[in-house]
PDBML (XML) file of the C-alpha atoms, coordinates in Angstrom:
<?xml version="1.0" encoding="UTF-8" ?>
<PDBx:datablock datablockName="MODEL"
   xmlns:PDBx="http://pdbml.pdb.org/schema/pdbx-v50.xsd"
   xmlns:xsi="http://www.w3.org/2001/XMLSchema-instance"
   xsi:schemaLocation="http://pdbml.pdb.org/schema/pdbx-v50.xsd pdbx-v50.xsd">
   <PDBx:atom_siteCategory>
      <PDBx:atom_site id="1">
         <PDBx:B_iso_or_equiv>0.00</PDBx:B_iso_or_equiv>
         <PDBx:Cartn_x>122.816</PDBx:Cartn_x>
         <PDBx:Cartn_y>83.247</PDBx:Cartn_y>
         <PDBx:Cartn_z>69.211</PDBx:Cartn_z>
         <PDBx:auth_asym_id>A</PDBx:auth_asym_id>
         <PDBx:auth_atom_id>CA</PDBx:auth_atom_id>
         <PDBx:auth_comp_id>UNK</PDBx:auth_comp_id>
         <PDBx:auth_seq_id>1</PDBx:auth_seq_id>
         <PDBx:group_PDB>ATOM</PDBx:group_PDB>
         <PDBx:label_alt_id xsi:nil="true" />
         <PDBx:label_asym_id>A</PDBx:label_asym_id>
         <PDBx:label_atom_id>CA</PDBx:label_atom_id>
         <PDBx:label_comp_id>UNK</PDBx:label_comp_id>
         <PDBx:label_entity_id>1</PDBx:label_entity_id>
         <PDBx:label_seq_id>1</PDBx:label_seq_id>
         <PDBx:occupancy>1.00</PDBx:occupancy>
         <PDBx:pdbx_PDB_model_num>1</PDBx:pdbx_PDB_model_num>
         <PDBx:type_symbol>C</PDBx:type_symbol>
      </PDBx:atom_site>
      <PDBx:atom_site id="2">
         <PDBx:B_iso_or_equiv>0.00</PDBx:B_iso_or_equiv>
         <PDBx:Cartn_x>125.846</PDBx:Cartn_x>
         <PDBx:Cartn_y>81.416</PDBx:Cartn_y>
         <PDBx:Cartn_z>69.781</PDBx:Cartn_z>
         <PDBx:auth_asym_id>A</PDBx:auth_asym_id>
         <PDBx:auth_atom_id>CA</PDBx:auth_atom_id>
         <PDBx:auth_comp_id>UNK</PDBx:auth_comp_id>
         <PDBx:auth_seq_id>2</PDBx:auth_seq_id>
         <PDBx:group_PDB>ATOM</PDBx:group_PDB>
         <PDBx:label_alt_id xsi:nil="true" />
         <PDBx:label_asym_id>A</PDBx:label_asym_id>
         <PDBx:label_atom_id>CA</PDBx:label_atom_id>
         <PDBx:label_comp_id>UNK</PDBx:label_comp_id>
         <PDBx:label_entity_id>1</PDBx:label_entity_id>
         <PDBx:label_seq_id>2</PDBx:label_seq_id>
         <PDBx:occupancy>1.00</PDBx:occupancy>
         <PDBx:pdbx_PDB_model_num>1</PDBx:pdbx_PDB_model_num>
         <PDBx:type_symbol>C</PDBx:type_symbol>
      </PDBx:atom_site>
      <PDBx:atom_site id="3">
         <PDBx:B_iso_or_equiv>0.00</PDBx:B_iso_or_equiv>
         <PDBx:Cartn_x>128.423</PDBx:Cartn_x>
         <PDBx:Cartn_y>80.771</PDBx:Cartn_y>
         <PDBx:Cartn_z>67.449</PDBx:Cartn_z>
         <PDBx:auth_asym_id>A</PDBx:auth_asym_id>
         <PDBx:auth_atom_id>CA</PDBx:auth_atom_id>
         <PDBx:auth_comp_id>UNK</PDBx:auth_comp_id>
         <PDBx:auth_seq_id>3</PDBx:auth_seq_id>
         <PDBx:group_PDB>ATOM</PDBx:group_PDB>
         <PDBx:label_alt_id xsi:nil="true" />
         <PDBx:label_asym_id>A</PDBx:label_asym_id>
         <PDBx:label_atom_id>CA</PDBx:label_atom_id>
         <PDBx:label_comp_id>UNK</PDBx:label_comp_id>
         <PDBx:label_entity_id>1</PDBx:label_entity_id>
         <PDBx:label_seq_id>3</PDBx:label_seq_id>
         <PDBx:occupancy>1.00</PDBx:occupancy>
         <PDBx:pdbx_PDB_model_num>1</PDBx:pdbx_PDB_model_num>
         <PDBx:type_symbol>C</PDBx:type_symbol>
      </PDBx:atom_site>
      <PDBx:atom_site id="4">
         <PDBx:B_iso_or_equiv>0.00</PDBx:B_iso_or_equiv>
         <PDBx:Cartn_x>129.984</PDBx:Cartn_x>
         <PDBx:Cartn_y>77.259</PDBx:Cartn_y>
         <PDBx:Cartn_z>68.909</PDBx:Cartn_z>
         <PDBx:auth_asym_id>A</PDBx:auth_asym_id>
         <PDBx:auth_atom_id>CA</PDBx:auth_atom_id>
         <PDBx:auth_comp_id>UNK</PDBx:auth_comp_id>
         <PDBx:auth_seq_id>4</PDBx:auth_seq_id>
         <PDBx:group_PDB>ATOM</PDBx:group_PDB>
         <PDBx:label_alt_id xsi:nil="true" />
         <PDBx:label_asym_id>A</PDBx:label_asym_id>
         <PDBx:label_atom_id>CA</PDBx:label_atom_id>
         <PDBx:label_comp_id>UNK</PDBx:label_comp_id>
         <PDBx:label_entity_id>1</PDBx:label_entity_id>
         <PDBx:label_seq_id>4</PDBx:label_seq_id>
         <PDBx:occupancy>1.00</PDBx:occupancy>
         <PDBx:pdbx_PDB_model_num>1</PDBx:pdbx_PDB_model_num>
         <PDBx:type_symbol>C</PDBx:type_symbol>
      </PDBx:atom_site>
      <PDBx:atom_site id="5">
         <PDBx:B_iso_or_equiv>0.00</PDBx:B_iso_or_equiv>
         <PDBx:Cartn_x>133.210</PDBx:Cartn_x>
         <PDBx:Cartn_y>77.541</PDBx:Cartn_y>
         <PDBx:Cartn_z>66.340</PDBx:Cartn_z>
         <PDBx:auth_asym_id>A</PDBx:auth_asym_id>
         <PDBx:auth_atom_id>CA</PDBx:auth_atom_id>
         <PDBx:auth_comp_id>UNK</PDBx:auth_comp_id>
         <PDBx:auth_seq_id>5</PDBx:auth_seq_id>
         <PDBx:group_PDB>ATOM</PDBx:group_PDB>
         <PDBx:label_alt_id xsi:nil="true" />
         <PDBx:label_asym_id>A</PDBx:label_asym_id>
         <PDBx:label_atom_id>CA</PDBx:label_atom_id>
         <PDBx:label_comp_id>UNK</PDBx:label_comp_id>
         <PDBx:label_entity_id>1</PDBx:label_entity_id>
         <PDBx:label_seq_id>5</PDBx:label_seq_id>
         <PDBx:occupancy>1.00</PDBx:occupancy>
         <PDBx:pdbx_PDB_model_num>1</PDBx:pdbx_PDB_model_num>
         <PDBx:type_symbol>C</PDBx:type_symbol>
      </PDBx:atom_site>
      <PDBx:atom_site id="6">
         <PDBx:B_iso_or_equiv>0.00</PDBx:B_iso_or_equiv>
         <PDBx:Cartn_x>133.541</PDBx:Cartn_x>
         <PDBx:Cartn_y>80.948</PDBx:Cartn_y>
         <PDBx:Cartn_z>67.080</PDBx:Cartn_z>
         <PDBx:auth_asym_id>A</PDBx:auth_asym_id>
         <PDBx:auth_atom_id>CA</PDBx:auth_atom_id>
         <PDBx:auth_comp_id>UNK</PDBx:auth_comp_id>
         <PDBx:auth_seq_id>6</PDBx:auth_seq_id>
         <PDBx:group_PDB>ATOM</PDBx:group_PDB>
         <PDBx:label_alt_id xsi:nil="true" />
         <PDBx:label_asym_id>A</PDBx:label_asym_id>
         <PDBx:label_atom_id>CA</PDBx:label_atom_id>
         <PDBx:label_comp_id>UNK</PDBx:label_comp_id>
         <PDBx:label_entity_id>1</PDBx:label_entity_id>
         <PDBx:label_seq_id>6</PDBx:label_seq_id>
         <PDBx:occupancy>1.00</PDBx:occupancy>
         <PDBx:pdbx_PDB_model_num>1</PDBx:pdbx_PDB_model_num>
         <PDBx:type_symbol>C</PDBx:type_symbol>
      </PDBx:atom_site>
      <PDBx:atom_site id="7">
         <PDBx:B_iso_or_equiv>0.00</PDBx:B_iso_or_equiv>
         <PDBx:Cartn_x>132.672</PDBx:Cartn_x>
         <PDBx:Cartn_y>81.008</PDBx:Cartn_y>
         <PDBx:Cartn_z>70.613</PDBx:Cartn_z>
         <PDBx:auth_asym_id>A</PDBx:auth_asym_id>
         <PDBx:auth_atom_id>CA</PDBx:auth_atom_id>
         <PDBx:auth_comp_id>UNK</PDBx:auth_comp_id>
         <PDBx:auth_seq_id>7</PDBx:auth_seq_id>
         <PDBx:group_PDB>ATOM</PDBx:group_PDB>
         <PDBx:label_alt_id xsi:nil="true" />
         <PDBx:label_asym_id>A</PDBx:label_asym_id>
         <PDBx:label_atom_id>CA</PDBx:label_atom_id>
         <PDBx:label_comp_id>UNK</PDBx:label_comp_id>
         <PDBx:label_entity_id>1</PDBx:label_entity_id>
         <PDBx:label_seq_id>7</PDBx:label_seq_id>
         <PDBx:occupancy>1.00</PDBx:occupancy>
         <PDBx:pdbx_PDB_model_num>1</PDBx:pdbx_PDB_model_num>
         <PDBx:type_symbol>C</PDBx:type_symbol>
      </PDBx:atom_site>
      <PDBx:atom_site id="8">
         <PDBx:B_iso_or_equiv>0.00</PDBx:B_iso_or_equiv>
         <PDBx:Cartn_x>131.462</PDBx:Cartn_x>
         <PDBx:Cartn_y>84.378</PDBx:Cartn_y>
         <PDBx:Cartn_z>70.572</PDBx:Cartn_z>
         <PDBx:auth_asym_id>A</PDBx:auth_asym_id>
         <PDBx:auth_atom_id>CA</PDBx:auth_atom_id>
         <PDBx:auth_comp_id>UNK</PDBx:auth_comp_id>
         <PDBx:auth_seq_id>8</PDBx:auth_seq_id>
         <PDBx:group_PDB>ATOM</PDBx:group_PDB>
         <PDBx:label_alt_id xsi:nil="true" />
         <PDBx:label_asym_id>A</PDBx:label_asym_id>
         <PDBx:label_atom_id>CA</PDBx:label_atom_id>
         <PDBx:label_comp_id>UNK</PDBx:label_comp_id>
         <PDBx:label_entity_id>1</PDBx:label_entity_id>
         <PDBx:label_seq_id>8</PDBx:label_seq_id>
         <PDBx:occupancy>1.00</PDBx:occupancy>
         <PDBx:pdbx_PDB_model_num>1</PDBx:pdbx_PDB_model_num>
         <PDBx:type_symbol>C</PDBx:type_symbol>
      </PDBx:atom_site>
      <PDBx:atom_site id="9">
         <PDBx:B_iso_or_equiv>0.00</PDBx:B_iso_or_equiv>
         <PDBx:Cartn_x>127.349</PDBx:Cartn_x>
         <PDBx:Cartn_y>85.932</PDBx:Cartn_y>
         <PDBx:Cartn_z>70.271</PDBx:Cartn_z>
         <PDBx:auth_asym_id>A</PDBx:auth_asym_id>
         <PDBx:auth_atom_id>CA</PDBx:auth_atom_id>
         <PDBx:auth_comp_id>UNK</PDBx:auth_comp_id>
         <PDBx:auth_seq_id>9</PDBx:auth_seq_id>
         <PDBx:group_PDB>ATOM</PDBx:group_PDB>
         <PDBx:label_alt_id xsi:nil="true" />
         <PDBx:label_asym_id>A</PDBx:label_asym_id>
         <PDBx:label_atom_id>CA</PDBx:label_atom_id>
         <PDBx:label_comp_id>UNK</PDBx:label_comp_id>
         <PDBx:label_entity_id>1</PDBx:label_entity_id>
         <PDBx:label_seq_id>9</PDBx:label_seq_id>
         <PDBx:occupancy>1.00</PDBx:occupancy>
         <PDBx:pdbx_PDB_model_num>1</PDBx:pdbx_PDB_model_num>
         <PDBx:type_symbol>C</PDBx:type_symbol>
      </PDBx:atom_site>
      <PDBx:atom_site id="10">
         <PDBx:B_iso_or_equiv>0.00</PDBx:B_iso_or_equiv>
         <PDBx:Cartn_x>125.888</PDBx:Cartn_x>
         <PDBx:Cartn_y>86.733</PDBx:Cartn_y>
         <PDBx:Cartn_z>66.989</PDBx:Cartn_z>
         <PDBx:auth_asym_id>A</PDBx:auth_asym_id>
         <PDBx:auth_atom_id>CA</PDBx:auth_atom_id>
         <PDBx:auth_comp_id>UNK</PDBx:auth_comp_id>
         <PDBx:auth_seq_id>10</PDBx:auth_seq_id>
         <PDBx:group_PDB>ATOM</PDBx:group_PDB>
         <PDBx:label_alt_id xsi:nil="true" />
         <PDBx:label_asym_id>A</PDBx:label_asym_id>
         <PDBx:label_atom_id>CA</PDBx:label_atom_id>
         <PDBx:label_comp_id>UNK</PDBx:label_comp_id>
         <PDBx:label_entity_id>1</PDBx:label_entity_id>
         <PDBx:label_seq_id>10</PDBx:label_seq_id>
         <PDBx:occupancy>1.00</PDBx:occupancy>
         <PDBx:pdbx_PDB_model_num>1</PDBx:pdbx_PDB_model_num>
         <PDBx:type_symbol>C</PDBx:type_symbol>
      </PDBx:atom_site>
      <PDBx:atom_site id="11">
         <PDBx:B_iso_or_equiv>0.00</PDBx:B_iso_or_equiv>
         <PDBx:Cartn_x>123.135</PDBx:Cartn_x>
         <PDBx:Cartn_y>87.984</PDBx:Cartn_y>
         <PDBx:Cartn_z>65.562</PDBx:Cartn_z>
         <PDBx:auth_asym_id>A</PDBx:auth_asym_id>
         <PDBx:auth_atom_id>CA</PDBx:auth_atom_id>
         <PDBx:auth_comp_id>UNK</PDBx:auth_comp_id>
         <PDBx:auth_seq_id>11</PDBx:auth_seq_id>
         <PDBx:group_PDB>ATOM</PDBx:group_PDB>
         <PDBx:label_alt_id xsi:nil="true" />
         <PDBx:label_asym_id>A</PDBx:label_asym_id>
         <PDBx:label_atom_id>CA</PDBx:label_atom_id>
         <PDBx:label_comp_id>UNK</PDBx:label_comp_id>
         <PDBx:label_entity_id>1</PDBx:label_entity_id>
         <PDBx:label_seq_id>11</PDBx:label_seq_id>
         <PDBx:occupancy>1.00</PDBx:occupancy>
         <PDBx:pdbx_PDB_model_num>1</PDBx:pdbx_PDB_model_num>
         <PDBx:type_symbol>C</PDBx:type_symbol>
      </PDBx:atom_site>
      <PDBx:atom_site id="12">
         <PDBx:B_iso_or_equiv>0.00</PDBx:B_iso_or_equiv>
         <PDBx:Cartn_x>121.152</PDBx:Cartn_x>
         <PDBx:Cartn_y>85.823</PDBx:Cartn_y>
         <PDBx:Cartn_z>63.649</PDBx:Cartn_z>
         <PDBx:auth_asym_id>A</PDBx:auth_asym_id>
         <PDBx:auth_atom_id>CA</PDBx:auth_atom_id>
         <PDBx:auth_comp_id>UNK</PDBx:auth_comp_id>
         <PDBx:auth_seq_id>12</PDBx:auth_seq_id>
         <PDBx:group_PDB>ATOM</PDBx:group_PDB>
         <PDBx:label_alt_id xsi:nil="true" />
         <PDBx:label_asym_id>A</PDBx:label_asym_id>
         <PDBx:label_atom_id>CA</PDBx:label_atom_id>
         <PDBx:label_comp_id>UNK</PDBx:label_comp_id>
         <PDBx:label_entity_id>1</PDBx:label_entity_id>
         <PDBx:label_seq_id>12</PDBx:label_seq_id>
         <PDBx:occupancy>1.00</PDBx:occupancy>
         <PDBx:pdbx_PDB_model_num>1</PDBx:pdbx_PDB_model_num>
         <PDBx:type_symbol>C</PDBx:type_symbol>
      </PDBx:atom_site>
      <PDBx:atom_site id="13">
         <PDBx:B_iso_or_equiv>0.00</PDBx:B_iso_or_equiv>
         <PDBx:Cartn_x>118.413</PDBx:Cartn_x>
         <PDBx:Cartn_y>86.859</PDBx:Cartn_y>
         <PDBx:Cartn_z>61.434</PDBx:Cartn_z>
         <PDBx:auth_asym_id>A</PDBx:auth_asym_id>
         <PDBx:auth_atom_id>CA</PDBx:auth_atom_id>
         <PDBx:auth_comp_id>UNK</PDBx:auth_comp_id>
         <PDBx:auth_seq_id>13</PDBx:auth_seq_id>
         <PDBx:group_PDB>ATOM</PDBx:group_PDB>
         <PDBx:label_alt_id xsi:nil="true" />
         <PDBx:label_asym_id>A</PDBx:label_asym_id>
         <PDBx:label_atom_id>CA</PDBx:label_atom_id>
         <PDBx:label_comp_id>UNK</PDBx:label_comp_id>
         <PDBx:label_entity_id>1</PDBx:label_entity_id>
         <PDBx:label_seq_id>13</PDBx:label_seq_id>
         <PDBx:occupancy>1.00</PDBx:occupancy>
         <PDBx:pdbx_PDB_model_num>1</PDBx:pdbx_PDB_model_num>
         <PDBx:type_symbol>C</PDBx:type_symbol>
      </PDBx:atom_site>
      <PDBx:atom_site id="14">
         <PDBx:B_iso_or_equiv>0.00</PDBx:B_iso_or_equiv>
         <PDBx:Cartn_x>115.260</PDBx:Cartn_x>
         <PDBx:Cartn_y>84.109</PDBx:Cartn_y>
         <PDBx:Cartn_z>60.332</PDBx:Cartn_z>
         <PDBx:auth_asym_id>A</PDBx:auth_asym_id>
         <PDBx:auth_atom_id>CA</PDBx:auth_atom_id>
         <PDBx:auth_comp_id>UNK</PDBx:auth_comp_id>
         <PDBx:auth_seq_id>14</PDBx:auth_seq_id>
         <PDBx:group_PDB>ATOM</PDBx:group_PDB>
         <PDBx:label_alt_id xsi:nil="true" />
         <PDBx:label_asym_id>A</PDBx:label_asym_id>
         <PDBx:label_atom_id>CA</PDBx:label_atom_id>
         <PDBx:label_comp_id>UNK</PDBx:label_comp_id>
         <PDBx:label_entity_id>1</PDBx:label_entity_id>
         <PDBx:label_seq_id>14</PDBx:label_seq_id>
         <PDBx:occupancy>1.00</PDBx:occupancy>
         <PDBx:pdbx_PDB_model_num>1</PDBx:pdbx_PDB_model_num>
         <PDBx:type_symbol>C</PDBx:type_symbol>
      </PDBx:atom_site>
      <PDBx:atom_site id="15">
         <PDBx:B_iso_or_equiv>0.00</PDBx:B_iso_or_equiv>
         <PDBx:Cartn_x>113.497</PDBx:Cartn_x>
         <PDBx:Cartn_y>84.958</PDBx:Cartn_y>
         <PDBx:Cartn_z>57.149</PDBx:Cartn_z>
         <PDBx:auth_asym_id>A</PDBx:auth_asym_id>
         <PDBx:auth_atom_id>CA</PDBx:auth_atom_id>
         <PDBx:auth_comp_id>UNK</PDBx:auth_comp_id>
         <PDBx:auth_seq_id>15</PDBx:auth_seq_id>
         <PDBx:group_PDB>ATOM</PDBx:group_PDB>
         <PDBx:label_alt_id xsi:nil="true" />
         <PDBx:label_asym_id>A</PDBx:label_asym_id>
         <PDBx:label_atom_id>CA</PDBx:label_atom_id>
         <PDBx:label_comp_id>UNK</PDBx:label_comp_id>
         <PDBx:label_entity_id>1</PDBx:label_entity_id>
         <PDBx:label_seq_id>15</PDBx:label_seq_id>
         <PDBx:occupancy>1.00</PDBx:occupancy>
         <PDBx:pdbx_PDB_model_num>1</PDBx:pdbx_PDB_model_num>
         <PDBx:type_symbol>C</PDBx:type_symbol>
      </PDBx:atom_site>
      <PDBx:atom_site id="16">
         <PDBx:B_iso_or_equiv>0.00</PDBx:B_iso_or_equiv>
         <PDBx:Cartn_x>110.111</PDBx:Cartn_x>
         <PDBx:Cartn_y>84.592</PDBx:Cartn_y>
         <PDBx:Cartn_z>57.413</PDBx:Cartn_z>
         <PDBx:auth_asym_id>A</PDBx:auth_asym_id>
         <PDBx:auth_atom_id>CA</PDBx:auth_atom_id>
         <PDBx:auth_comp_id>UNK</PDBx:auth_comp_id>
         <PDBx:auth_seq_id>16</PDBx:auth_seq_id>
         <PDBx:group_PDB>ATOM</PDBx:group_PDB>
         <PDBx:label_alt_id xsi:nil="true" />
         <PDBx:label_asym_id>A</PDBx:label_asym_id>
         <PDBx:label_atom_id>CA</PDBx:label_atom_id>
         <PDBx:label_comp_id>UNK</PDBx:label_comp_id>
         <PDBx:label_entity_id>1</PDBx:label_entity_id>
         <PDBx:label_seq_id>16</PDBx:label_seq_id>
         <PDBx:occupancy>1.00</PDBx:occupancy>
         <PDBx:pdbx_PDB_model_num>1</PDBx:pdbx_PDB_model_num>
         <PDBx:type_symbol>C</PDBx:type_symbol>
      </PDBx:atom_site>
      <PDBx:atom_site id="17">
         <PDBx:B_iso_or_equiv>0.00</PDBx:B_iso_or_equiv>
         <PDBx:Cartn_x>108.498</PDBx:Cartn_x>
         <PDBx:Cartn_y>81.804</PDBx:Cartn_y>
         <PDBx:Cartn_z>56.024</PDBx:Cartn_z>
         <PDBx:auth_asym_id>A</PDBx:auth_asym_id>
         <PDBx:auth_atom_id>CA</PDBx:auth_atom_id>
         <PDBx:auth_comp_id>UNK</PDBx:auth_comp_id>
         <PDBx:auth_seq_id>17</PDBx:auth_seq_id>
         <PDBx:group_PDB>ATOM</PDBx:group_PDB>
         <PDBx:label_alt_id xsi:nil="true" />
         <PDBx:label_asym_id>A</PDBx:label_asym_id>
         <PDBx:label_atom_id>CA</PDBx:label_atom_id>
         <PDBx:label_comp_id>UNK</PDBx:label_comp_id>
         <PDBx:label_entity_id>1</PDBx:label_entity_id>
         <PDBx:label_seq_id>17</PDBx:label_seq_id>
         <PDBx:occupancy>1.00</PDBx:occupancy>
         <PDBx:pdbx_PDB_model_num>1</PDBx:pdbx_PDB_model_num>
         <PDBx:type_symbol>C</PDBx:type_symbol>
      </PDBx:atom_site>
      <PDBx:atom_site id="18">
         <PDBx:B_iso_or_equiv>0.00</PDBx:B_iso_or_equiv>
         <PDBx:Cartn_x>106.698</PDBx:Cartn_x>
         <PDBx:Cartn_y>82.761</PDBx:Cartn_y>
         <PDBx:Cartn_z>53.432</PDBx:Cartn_z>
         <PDBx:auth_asym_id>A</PDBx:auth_asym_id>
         <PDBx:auth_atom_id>CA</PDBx:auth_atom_id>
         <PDBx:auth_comp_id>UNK</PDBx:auth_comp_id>
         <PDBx:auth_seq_id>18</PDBx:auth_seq_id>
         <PDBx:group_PDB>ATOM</PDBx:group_PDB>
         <PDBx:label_alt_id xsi:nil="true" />
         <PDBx:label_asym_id>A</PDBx:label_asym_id>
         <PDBx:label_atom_id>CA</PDBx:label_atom_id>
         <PDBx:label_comp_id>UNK</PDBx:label_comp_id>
         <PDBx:label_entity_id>1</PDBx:label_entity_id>
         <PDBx:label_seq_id>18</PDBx:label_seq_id>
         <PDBx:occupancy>1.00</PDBx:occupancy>
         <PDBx:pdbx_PDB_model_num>1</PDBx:pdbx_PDB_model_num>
         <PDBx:type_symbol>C</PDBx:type_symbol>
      </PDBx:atom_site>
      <PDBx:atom_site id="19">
         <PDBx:B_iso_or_equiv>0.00</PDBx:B_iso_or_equiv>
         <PDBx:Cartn_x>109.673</PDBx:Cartn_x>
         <PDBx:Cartn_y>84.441</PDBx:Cartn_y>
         <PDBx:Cartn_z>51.701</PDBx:Cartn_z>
         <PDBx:auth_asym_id>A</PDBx:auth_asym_id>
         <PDBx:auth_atom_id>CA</PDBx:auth_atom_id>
         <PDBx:auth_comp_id>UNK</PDBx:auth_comp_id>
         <PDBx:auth_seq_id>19</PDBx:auth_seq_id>
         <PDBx:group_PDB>ATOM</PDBx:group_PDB>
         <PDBx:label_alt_id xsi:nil="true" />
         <PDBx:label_asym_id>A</PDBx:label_asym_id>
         <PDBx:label_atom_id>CA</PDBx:label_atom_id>
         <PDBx:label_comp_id>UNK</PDBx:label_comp_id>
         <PDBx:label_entity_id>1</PDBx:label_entity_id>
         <PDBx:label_seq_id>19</PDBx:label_seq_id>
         <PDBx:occupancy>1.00</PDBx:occupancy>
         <PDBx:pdbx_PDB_model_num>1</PDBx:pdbx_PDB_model_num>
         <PDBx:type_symbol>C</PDBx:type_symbol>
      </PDBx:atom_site>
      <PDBx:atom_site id="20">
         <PDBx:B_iso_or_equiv>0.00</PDBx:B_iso_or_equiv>
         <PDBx:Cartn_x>111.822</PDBx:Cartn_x>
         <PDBx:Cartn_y>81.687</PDBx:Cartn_y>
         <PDBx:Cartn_z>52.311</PDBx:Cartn_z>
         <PDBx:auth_asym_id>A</PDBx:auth_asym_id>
         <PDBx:auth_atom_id>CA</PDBx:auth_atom_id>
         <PDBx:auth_comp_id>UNK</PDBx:auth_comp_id>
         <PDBx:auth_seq_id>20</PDBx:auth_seq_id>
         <PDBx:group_PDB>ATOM</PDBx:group_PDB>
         <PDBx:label_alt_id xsi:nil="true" />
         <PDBx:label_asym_id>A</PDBx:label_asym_id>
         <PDBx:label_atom_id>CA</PDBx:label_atom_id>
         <PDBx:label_comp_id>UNK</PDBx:label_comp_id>
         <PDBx:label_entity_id>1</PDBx:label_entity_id>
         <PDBx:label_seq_id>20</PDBx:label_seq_id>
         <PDBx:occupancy>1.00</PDBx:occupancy>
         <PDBx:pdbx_PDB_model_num>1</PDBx:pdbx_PDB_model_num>
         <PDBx:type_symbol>C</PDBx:type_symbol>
      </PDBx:atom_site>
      <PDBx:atom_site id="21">
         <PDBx:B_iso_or_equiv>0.00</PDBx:B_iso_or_equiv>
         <PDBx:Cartn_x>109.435</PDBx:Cartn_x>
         <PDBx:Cartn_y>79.304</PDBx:Cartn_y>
         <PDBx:Cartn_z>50.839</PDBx:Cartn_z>
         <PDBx:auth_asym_id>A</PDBx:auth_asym_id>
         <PDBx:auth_atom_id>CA</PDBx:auth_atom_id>
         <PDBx:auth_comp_id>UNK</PDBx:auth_comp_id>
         <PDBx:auth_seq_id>21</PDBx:auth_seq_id>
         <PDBx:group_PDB>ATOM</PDBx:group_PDB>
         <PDBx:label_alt_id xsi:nil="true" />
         <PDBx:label_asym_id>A</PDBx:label_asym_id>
         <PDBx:label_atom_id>CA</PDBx:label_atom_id>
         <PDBx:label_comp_id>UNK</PDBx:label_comp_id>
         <PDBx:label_entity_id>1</PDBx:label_entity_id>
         <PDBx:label_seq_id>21</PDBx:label_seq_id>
         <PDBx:occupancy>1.00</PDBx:occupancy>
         <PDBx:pdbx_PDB_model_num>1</PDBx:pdbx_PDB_model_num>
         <PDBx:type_symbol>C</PDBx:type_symbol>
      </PDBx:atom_site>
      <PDBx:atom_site id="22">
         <PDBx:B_iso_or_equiv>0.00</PDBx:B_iso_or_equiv>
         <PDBx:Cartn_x>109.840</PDBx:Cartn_x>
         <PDBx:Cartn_y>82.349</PDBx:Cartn_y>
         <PDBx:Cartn_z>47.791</PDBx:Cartn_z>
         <PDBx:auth_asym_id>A</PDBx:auth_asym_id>
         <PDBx:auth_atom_id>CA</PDBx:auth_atom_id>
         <PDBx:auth_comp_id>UNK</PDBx:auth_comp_id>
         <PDBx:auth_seq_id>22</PDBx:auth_seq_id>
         <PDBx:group_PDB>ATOM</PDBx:group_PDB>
         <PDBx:label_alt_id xsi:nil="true" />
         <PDBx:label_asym_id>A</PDBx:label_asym_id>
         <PDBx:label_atom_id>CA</PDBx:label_atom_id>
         <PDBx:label_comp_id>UNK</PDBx:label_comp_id>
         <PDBx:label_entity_id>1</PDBx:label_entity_id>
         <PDBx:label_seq_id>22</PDBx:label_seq_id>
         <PDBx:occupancy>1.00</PDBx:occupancy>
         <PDBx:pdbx_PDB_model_num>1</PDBx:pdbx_PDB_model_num>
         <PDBx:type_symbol>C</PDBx:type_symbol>
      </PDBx:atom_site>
      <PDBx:atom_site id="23">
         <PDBx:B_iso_or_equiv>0.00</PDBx:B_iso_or_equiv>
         <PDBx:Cartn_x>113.072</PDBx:Cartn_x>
         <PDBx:Cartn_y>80.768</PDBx:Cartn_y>
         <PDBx:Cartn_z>45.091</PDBx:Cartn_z>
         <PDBx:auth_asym_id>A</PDBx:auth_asym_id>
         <PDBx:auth_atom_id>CA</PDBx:auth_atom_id>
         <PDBx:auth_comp_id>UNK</PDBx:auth_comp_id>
         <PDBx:auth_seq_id>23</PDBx:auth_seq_id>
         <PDBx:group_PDB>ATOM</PDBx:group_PDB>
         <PDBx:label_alt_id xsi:nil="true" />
         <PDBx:label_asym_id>A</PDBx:label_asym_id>
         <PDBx:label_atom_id>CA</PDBx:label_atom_id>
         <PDBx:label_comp_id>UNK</PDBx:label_comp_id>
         <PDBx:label_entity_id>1</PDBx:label_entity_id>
         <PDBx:label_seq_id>23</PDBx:label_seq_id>
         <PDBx:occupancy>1.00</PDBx:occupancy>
         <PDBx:pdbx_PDB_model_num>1</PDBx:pdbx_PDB_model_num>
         <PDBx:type_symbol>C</PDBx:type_symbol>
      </PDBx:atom_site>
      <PDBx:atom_site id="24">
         <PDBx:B_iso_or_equiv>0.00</PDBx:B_iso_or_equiv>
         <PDBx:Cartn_x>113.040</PDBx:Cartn_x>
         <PDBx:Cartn_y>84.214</PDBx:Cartn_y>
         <PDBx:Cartn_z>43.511</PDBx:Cartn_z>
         <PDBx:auth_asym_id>A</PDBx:auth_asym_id>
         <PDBx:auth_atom_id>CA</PDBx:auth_atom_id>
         <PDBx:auth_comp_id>UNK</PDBx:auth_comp_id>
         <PDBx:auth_seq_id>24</PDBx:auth_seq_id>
         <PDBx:group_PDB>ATOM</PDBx:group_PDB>
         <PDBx:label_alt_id xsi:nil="true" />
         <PDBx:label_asym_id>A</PDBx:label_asym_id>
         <PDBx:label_atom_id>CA</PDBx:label_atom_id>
         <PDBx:label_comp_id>UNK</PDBx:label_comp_id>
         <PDBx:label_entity_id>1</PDBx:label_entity_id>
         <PDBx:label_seq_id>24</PDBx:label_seq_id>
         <PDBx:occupancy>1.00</PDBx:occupancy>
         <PDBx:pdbx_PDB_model_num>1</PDBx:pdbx_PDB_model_num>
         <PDBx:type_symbol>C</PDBx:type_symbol>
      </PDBx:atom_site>
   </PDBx:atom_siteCategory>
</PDBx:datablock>
């Protein structure tokens, strides 16, 4: 990805969506 404020690349990492749909 990249970072507009930092104007650099990062790395960015999704969940998936089943545990991000997890609150525990």
């Amino acid at each position: 990805a990249w970072d507009n404020l930092r104007a650099t690349r990062m790395a960015i990492k999704v969940l998936r969506r089943d545990l991000a749909q997890s609150a525990q």
